[in-house]
Protein backbone atom coordinates (compact mmCIF):
# COMPACT_ATOMS: atom_id res chain seq x y z
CA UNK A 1 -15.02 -14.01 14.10
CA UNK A 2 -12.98 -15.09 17.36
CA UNK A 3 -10.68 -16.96 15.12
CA UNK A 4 -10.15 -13.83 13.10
CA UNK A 5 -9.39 -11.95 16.17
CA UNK A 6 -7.35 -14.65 17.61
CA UNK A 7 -4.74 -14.48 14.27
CA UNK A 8 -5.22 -10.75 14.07
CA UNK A 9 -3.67 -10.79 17.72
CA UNK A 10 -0.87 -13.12 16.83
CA UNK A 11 0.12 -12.02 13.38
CA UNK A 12 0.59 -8.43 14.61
CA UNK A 13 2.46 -9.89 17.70
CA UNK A 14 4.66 -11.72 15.05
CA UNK A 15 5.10 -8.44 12.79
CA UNK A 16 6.43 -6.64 15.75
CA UNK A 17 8.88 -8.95 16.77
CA UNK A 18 9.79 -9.51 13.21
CA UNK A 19 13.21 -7.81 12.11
CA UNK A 20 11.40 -6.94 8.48
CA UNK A 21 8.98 -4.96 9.78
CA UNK A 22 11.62 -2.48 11.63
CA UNK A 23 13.64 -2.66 8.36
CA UNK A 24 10.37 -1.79 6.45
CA UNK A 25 9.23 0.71 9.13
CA UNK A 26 13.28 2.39 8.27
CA UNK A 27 13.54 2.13 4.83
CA UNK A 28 9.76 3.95 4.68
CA UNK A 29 10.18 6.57 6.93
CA UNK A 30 13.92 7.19 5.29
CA UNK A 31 12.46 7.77 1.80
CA UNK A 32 9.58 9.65 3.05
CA UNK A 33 12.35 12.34 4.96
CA UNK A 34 14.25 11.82 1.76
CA UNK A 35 11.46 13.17 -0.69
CA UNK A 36 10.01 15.75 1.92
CA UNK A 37 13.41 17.44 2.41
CA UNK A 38 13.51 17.69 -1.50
CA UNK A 39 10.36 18.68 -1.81
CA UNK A 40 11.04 21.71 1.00
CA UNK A 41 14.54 22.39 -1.41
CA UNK A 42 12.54 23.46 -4.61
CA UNK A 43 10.27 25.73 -2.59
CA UNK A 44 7.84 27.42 -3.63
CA UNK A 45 6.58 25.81 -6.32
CA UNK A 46 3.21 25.44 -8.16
CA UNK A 47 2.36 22.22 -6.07
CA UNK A 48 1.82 22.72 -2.32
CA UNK A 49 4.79 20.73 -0.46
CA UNK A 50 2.27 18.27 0.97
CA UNK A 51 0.68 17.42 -2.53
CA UNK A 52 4.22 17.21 -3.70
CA UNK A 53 5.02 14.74 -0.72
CA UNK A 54 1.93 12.11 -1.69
CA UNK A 55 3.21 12.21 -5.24
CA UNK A 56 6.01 10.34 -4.52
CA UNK A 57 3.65 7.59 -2.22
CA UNK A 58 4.97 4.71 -4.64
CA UNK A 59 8.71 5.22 -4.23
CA UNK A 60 8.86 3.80 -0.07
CA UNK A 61 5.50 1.38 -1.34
CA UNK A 62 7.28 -1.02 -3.61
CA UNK A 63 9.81 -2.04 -0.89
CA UNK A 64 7.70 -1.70 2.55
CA UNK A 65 4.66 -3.55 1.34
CA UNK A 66 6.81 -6.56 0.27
CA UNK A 67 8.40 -6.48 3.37
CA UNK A 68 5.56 -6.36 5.36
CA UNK A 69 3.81 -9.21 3.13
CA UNK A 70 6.31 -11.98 2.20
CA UNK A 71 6.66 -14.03 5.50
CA UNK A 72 2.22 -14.08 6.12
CA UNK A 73 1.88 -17.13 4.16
CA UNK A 74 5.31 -18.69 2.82
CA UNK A 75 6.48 -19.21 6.22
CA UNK A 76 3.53 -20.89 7.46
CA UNK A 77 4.12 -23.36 4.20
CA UNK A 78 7.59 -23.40 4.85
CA UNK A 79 7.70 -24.60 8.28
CA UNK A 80 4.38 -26.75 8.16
CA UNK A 81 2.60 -24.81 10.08
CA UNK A 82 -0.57 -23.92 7.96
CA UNK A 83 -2.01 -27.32 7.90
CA UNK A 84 -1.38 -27.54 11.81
CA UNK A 85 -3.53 -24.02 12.01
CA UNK A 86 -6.62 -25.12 9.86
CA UNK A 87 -6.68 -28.21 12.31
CA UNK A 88 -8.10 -25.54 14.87
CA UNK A 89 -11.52 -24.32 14.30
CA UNK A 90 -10.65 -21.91 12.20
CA UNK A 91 -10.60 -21.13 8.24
CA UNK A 92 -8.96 -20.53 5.40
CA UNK A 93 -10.50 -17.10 4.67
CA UNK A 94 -10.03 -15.97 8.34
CA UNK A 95 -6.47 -16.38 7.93
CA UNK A 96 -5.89 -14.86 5.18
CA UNK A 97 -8.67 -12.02 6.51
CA UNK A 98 -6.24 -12.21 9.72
CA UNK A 99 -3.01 -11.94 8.28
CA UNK A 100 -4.08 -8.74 5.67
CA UNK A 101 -5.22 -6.86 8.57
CA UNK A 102 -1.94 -7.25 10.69
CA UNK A 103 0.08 -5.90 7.53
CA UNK A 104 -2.36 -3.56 6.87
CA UNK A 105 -2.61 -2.01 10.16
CA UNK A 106 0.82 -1.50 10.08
CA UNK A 107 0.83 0.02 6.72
CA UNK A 108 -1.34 2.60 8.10
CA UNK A 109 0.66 3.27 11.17
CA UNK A 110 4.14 4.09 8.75
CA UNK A 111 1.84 6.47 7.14
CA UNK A 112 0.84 8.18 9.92
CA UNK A 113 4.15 9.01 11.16
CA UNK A 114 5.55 9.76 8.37
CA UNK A 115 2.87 12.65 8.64
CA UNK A 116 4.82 14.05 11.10
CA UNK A 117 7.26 15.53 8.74
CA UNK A 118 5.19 18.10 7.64
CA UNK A 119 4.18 18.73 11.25
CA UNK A 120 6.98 19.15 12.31
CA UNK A 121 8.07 21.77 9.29
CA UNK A 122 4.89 23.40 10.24
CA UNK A 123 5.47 24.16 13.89
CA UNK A 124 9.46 24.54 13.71
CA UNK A 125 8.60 27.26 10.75
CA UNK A 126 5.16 29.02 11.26
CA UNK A 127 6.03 31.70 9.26
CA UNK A 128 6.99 29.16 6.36
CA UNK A 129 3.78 27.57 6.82
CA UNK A 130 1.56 30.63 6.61
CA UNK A 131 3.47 31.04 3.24
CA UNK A 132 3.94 27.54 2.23
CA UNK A 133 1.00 26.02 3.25
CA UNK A 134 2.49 23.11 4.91
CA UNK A 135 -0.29 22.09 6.83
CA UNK A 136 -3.30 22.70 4.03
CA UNK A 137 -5.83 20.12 5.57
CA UNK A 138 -7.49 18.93 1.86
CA UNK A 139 -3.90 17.45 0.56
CA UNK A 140 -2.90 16.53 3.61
CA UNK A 141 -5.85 14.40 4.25
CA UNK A 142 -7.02 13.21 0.82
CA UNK A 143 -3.41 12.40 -0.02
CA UNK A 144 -3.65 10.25 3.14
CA UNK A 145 -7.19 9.10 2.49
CA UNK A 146 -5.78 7.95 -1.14
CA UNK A 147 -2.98 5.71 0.18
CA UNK A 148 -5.47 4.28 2.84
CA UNK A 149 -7.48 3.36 -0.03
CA UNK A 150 -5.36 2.29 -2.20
CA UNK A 151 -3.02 0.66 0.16
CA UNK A 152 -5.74 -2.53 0.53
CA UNK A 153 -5.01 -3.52 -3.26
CA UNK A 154 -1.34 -3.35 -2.67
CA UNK A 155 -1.43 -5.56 0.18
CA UNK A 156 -3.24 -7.85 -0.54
CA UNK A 157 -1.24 -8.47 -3.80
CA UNK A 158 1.41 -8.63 -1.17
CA UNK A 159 -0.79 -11.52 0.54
CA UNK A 160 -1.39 -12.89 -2.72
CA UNK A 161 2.18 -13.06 -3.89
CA UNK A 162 3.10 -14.92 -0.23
CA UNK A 163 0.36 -17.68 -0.69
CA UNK A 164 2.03 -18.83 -3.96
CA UNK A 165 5.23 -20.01 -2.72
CA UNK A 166 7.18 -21.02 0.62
CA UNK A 167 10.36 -18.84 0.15
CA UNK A 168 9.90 -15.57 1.17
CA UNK A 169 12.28 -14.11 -1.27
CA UNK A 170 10.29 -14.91 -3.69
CA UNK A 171 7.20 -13.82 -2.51
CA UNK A 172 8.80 -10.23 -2.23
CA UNK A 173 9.87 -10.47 -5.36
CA UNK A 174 6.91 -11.31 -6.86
CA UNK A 175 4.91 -8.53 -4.86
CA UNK A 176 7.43 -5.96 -5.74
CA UNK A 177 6.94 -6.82 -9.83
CA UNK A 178 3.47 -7.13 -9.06
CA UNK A 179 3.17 -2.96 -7.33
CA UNK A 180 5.46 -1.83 -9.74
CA UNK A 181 3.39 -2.97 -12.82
CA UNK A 182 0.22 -1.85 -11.04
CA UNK A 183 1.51 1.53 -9.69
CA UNK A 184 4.14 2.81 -12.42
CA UNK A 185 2.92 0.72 -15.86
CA UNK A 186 0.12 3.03 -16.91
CA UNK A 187 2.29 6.16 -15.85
CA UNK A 188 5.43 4.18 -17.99
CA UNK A 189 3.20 3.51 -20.84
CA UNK A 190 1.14 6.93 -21.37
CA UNK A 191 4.30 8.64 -20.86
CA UNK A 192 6.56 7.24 -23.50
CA UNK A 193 4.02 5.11 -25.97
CA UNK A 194 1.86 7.90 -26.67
CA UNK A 195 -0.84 6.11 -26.73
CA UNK A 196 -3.49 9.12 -24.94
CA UNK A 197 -3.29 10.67 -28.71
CA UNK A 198 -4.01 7.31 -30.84
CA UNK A 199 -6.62 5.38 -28.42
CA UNK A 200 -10.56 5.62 -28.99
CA UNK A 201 -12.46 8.30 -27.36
CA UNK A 202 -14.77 6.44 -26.19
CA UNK A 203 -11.62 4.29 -24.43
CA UNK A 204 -10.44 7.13 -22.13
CA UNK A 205 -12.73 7.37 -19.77
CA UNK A 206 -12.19 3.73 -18.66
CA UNK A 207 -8.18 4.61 -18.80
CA UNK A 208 -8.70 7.70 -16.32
CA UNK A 209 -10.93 5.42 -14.08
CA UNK A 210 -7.42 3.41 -13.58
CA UNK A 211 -4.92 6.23 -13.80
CA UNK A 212 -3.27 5.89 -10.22
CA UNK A 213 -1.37 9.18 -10.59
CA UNK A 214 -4.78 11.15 -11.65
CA UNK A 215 -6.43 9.50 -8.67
CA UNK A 216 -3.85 10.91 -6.05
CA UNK A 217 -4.95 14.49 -7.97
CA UNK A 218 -8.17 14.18 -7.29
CA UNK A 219 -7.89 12.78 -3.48
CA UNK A 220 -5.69 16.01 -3.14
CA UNK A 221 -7.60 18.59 -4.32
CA UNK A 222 -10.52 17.39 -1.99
CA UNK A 223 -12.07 15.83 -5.09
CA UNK A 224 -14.24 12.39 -3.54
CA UNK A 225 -15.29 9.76 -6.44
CA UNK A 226 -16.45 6.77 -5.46
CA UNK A 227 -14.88 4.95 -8.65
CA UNK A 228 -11.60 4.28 -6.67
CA UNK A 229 -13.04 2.79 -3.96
CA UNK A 230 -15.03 0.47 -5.95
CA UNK A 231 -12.12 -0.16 -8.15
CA UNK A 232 -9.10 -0.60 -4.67
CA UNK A 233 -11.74 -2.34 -2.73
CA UNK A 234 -12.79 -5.17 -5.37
CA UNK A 235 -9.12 -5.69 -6.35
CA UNK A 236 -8.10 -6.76 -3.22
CA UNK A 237 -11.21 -8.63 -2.61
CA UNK A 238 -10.77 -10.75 -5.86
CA UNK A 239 -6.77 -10.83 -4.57
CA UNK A 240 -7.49 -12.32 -1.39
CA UNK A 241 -10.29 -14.37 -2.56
CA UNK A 242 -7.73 -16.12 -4.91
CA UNK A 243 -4.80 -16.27 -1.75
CA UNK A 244 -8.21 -17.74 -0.13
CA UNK A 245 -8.53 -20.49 -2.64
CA UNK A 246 -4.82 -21.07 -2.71
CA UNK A 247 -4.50 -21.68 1.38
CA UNK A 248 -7.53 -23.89 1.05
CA UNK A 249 -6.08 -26.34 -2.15
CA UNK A 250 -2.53 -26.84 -0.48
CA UNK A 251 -4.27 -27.33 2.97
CA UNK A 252 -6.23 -30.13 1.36
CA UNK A 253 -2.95 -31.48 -0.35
């Protein structure tokens, strides 16, 4: 647990000194104005503008999380450093345990002030948001619990993806294809392939328990199953189990 702590302390030390994270932190909150101030454009609409706002949570995901991600491991392996760390008393799992709570603390900070937007729009128009609904509490906070939730499988793929190599480039790379196949696939494939009218009945259940997109609905609406959890929280425990096992084979090599 101390060593835990320890490279909690220093990874989130690293992340704030690191020019990626302020480009992350830029690009993220850019997209996020971007898509609010569209969203307040088409006003009204049949969607309130916060739902609208979380429906666009993968656009500003695909390139912060990578960001965040792709230096944790490859630049320990790069530079030579990850042997030199397990030589402490610490392990394999709390580093990678460390380094996926750094990124994901920060994930969770961009989040929160990119919450400000509608804030903001709320107080600046309080007429607007009497009308508008700007600040309706259920979307506002299960479209934030959703991303919370959601947001451990995407970094730890993101952890994942920087344990397999030692160029960082790559390891974005690979996280990005990774989020993008995860996050827009399904949406890619139902939309286009037809395939909601030809599969099994007894098949669609299992295909709404994955549906990202039907997920965020629910979270929105207030709507609390405890399928998502299950189904976020064990992928990124089998993800950083495997970056786990990785750390642990090329320590030994």
């Amino acid at each position: 647990m101390r060593s835990f702590r320890a490279i909690l302390r220093q990874e989130i030390f690293v992340l704030l000194i690191s020019p990626a994270t302020y480009v992350a932190g830029f690009l993220f909150l850019l997209l996020m104005w971007m898509v609010f101030w569209q969203v307040l454009k088409e006003m009204p609409s049949d969607d309130l503008p916060v739902s609208s706002f979380f429906q666009m949570f993968w656009l500003p995901v695909l390139f912060m999380v990578p960001l965040l991600t792709m230096r944790s491991i490859a630049e320990e392996r790069r530079l030579g450093t990850l042997e030199s760390i397990l030589t402490t008393p610490t392990t394999p799992l709390a580093i990678v345990a460390g380094k996926f709570a750094a990124a994901y603390i920060l994930f969770l900070i961009f989040w929160l002030l990119s919450l400000g937007y509608p804030i903001l729009a709320a107080l600046q128009v309080p007429e607007g948001s009497a009308t508008f609904s700007f600040m309706e509490l259920s979307p506002l906070i299960g479209g934030f619990m959703f991303v919370a939730v959601s947001g451990t499988t995407y970094v730890a793929a993101g952890i994942f993806a920087s344990s397999l190599t030692r160029s960082q480039l790559v390891a974005a790379m690979l996280c990005f294809a990774v989020l993008f196949i995860v996050i827009l696939g399904e949406q890619i494939l139902f939309t286009y392939s037809g395939l909601p009218e030809t599969m099994p009945e007894r098949w669609q259940p299992l295909v709404e328990y994955v549906r990202t997109f039907r997920q965020l609905e629910d979270f929105s609406r207030g709507i609390l199953d405890t399928r998502p959890f299950v189904l976020y929280f064990s992928n990124a425990i089998v993800l950083l189990g495997l970056a786990v096992v990785i750390v642990e084979r090329k320590a030994t090599r």
